[in-house]
Structure formats: structure tokens, C-alpha cells
PDB file of N, CA and C in Angstrom:
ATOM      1  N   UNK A   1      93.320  88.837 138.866  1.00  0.00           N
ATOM      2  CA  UNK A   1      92.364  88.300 139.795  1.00  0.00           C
ATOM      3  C   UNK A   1      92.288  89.193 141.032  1.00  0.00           C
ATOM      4  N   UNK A   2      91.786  90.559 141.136  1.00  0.00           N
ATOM      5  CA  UNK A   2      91.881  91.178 141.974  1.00  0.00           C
ATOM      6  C   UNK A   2      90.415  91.308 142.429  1.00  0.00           C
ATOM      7  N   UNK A   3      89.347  90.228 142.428  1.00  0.00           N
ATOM      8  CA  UNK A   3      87.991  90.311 143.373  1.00  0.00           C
ATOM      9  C   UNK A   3      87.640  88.890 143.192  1.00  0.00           C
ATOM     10  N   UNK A   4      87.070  88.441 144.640  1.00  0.00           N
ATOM     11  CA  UNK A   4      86.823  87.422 144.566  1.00  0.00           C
ATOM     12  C   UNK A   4      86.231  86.336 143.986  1.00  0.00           C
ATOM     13  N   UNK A   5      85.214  87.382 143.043  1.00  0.00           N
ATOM     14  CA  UNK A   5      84.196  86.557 141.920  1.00  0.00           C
ATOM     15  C   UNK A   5      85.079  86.280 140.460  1.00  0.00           C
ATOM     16  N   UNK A   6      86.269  86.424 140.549  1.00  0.00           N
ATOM     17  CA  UNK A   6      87.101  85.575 139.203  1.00  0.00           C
ATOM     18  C   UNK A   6      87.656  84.396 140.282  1.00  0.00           C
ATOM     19  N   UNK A   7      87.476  84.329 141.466  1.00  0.00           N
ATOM     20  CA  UNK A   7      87.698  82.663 142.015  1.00  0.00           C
ATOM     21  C   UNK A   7      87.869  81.504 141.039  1.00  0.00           C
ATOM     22  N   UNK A   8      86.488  80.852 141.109  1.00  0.00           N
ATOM     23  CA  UNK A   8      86.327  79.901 140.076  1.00  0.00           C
ATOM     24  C   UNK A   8      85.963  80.082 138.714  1.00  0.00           C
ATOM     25  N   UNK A   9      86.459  81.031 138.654  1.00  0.00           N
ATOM     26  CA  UNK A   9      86.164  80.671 136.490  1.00  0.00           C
ATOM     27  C   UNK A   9      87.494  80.491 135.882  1.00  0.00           C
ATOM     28  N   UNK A  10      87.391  79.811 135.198  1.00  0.00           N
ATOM     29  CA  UNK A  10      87.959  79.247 134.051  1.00  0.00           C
ATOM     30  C   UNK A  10      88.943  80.366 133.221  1.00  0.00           C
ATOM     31  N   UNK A  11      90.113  79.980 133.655  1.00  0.00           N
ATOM     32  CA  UNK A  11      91.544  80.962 132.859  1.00  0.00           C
ATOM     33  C   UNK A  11      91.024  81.200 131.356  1.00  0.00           C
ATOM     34  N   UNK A  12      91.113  79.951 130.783  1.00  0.00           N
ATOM     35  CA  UNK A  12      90.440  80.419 129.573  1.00  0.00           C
ATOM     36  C   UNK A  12      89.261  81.482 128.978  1.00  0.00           C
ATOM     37  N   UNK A  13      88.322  81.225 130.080  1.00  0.00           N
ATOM     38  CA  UNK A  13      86.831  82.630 129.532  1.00  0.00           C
ATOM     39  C   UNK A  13      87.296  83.569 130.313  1.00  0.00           C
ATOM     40  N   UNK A  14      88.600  83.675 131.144  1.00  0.00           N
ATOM     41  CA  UNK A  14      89.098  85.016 131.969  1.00  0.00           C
ATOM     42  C   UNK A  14      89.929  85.659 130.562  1.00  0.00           C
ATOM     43  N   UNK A  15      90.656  84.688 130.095  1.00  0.00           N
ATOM     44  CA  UNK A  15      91.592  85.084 128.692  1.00  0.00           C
ATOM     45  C   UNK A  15      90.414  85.801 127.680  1.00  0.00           C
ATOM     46  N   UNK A  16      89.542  85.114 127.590  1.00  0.00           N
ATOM     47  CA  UNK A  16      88.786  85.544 126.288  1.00  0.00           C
ATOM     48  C   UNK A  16      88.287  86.705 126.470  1.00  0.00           C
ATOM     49  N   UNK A  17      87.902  86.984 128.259  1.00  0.00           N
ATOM     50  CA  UNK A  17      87.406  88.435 128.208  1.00  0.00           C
ATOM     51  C   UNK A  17      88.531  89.845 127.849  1.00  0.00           C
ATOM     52  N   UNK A  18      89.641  89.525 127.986  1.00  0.00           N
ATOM     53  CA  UNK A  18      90.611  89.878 128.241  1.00  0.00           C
ATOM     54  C   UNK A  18      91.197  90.571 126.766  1.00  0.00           C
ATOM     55  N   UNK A  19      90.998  89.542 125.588  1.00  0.00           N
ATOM     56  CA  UNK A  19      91.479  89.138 124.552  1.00  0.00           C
ATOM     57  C   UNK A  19      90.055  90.446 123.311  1.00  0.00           C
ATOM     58  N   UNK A  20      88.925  89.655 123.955  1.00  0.00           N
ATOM     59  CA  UNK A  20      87.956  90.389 123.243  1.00  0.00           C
ATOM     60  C   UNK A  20      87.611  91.872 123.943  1.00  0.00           C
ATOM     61  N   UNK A  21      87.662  91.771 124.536  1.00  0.00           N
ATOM     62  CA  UNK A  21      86.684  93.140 125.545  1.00  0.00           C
ATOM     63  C   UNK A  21      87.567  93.921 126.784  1.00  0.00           C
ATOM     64  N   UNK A  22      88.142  93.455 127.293  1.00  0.00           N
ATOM     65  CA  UNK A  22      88.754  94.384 128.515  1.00  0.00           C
ATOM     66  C   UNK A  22      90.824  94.789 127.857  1.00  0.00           C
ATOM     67  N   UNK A  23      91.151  94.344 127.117  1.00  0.00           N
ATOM     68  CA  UNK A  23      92.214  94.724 126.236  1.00  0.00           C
ATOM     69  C   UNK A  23      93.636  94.899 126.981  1.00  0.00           C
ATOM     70  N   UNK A  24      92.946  94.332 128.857  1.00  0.00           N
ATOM     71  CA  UNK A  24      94.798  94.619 129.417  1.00  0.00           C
ATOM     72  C   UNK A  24      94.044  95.678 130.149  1.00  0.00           C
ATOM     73  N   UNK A  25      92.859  96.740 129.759  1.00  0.00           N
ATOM     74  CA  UNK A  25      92.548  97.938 130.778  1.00  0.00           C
ATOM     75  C   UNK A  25      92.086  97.746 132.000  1.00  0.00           C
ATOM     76  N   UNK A  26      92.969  98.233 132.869  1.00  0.00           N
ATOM     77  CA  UNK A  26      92.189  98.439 133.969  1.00  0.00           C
ATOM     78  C   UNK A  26      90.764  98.502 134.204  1.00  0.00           C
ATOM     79  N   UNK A  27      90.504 100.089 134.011  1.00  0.00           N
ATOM     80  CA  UNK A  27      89.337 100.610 134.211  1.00  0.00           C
ATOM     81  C   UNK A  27      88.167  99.396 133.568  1.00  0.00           C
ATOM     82  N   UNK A  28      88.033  98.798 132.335  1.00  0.00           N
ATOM     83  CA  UNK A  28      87.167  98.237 131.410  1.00  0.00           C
ATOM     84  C   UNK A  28      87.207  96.948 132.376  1.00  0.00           C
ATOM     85  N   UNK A  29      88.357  96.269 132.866  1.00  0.00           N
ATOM     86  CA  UNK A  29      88.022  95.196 133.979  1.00  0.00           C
ATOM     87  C   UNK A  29      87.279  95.434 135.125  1.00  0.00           C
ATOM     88  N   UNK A  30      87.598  96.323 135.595  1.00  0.00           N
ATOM     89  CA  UNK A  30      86.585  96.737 136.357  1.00  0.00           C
ATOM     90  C   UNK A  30      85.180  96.566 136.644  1.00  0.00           C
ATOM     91  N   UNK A  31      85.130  97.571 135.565  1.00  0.00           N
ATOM     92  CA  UNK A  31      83.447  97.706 134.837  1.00  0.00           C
ATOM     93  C   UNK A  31      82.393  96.119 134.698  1.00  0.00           C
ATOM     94  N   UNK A  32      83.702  95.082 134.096  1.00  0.00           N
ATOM     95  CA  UNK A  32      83.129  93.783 133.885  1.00  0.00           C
ATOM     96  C   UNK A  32      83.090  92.950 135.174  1.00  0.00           C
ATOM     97  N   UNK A  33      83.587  93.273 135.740  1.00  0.00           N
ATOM     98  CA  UNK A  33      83.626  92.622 137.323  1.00  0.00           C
ATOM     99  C   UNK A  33      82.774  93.104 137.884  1.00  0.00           C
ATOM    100  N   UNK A  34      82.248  94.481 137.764  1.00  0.00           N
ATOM    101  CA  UNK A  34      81.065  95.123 138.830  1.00  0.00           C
ATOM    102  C   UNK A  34      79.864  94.397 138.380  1.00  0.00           C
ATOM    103  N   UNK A  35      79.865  93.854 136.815  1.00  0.00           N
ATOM    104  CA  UNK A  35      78.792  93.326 136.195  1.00  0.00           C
ATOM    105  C   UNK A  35      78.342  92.081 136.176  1.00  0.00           C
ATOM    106  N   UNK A  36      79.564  91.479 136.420  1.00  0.00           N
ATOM    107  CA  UNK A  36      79.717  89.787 136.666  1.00  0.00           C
ATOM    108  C   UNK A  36      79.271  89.643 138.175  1.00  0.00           C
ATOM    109  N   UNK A  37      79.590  90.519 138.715  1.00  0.00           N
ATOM    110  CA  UNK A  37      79.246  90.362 140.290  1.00  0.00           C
ATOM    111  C   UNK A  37      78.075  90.214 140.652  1.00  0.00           C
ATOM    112  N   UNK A  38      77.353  91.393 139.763  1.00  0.00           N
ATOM    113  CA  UNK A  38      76.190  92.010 140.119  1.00  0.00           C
ATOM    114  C   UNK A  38      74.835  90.385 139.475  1.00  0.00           C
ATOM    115  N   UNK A  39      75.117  89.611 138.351  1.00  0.00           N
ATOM    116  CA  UNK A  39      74.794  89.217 137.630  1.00  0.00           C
ATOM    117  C   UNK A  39      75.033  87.742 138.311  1.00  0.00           C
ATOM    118  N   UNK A  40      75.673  87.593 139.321  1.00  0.00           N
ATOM    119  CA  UNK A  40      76.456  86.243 139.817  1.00  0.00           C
ATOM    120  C   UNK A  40      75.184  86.106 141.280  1.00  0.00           C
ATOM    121  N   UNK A  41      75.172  87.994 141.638  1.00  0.00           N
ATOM    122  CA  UNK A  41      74.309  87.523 142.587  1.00  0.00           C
ATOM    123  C   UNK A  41      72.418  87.601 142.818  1.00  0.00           C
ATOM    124  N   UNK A  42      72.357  87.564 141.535  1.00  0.00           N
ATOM    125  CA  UNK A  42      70.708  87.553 140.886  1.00  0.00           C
ATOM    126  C   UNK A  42      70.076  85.876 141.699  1.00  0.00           C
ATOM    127  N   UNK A  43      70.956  85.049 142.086  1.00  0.00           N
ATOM    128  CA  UNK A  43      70.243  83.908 141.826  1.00  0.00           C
ATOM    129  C   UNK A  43      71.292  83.047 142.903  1.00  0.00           C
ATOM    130  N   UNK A  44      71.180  82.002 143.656  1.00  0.00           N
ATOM    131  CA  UNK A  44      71.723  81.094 144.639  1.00  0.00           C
ATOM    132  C   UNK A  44      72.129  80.488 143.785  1.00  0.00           C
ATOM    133  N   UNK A  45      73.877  80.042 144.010  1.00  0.00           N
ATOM    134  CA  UNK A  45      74.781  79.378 143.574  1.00  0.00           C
ATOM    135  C   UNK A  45      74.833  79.083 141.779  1.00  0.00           C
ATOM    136  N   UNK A  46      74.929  80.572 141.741  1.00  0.00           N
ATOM    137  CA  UNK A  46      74.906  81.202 140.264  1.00  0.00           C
ATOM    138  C   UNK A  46      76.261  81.056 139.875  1.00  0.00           C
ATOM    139  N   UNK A  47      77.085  80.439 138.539  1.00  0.00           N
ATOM    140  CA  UNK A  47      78.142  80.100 138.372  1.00  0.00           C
ATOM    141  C   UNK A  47      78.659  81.058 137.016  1.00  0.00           C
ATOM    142  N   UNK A  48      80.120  81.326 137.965  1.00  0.00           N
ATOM    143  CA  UNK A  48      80.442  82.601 136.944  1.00  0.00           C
ATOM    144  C   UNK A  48      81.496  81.886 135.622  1.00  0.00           C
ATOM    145  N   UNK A  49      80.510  81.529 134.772  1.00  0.00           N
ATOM    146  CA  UNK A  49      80.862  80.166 133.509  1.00  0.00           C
ATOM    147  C   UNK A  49      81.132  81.671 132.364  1.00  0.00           C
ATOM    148  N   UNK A  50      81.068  81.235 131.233  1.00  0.00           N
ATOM    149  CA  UNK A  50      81.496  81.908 130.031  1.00  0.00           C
ATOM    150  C   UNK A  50      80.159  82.941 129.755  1.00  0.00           C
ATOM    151  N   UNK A  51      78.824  81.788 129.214  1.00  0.00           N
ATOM    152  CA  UNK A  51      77.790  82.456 129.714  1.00  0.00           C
ATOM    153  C   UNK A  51      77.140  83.694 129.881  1.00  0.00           C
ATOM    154  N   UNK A  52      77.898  83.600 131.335  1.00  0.00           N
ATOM    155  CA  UNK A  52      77.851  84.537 132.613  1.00  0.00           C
ATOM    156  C   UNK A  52      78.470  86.077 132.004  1.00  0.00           C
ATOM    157  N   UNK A  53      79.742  85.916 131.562  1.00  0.00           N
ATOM    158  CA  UNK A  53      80.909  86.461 131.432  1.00  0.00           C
ATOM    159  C   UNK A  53      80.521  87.337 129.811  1.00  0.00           C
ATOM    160  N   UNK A  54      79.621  87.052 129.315  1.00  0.00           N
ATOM    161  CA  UNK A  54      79.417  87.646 127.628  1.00  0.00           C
ATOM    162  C   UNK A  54      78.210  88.111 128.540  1.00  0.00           C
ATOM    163  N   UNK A  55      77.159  87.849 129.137  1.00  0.00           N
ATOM    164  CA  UNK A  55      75.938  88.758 129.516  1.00  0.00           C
ATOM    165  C   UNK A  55      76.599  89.707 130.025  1.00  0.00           C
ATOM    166  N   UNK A  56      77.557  90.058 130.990  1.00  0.00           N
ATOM    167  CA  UNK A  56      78.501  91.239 131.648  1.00  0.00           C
ATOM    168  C   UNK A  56      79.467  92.142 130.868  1.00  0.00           C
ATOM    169  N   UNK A  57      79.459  91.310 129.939  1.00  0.00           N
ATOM    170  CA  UNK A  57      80.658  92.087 128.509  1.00  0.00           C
ATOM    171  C   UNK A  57      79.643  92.885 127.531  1.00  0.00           C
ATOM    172  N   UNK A  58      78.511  91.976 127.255  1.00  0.00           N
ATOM    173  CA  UNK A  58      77.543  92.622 126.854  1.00  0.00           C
ATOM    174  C   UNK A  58      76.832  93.602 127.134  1.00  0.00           C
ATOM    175  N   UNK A  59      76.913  94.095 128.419  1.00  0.00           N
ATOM    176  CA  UNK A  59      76.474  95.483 129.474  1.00  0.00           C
ATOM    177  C   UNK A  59      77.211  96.420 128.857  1.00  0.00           C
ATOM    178  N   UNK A  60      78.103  96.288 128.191  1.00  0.00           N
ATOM    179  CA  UNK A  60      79.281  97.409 128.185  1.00  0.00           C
ATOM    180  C   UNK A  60      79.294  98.201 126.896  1.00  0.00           C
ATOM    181  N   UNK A  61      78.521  97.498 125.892  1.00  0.00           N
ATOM    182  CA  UNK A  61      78.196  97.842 124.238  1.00  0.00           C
ATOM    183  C   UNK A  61      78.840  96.856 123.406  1.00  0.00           C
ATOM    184  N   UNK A  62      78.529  97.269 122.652  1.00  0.00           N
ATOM    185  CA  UNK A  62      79.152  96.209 121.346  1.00  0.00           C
ATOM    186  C   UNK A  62      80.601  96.003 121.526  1.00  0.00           C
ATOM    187  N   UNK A  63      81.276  94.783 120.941  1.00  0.00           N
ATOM    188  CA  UNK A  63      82.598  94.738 121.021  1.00  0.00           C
ATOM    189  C   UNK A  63      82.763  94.013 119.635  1.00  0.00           C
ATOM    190  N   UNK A  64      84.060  93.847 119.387  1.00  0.00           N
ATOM    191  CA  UNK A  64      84.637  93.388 118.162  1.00  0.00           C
ATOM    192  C   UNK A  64      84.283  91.625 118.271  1.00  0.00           C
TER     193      UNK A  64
END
């Protein structure tokens, strides 16, 4: 949890990104956080849900 926009989401869709797509890497968390951010602030009191979290994973290319 090193930026403020994993605040309120849900351990679980933080695990799943984790599990499917960012693998423990640094750098690849990153990337999904710049995207979740960016994607959180399209719209007033935009909620960073699961959702949210596969449109930002999805920026990144295909995953397993």
C-alpha cells in the first residue's frame, strides 16, 4: 500500500491483482497504480472496486 488510491479497496481485489497480474513486482505495481489512479480520477467519487482494478490491469496487455 504505498499510494493513497489502494486506501479503500478491498484486500481481496488488492490480492487478486497481485496473484494474477503484478506477481510481487515492483515495477508492474506501479504501472497498475499509475492506471488505477488515472482511471479513479475520470469521474467524482469514482470507487476503486474490482471493476476498476481489471480496466487498469487491462492497460497493461493480456494476462494469464
Amino acid at each position: 500500500m504505498f499510494h493513497d488510491v489502494w486506501e479503500g479497496a478491498v484486500s481481496a481485489d488488492v490480492a487478486w491483482v497481485d496473484a494474477t497480474v503484478a506477481r510481487g513486482n515492483f515495477r508492474t505495481w506501479a504501472k497498475v497504480t499509475s492506471h488505477v489512479y488515472a482511471l479513479s480520477r475520470r469521474g467524482r467519487d469514482v470507487l476503486v472496486d474490482r471493476a476498476l482494478m481489471e480496466q487498469a490491469c487491462a492497460r497493461l496487455g493480456p494476462y494469464p
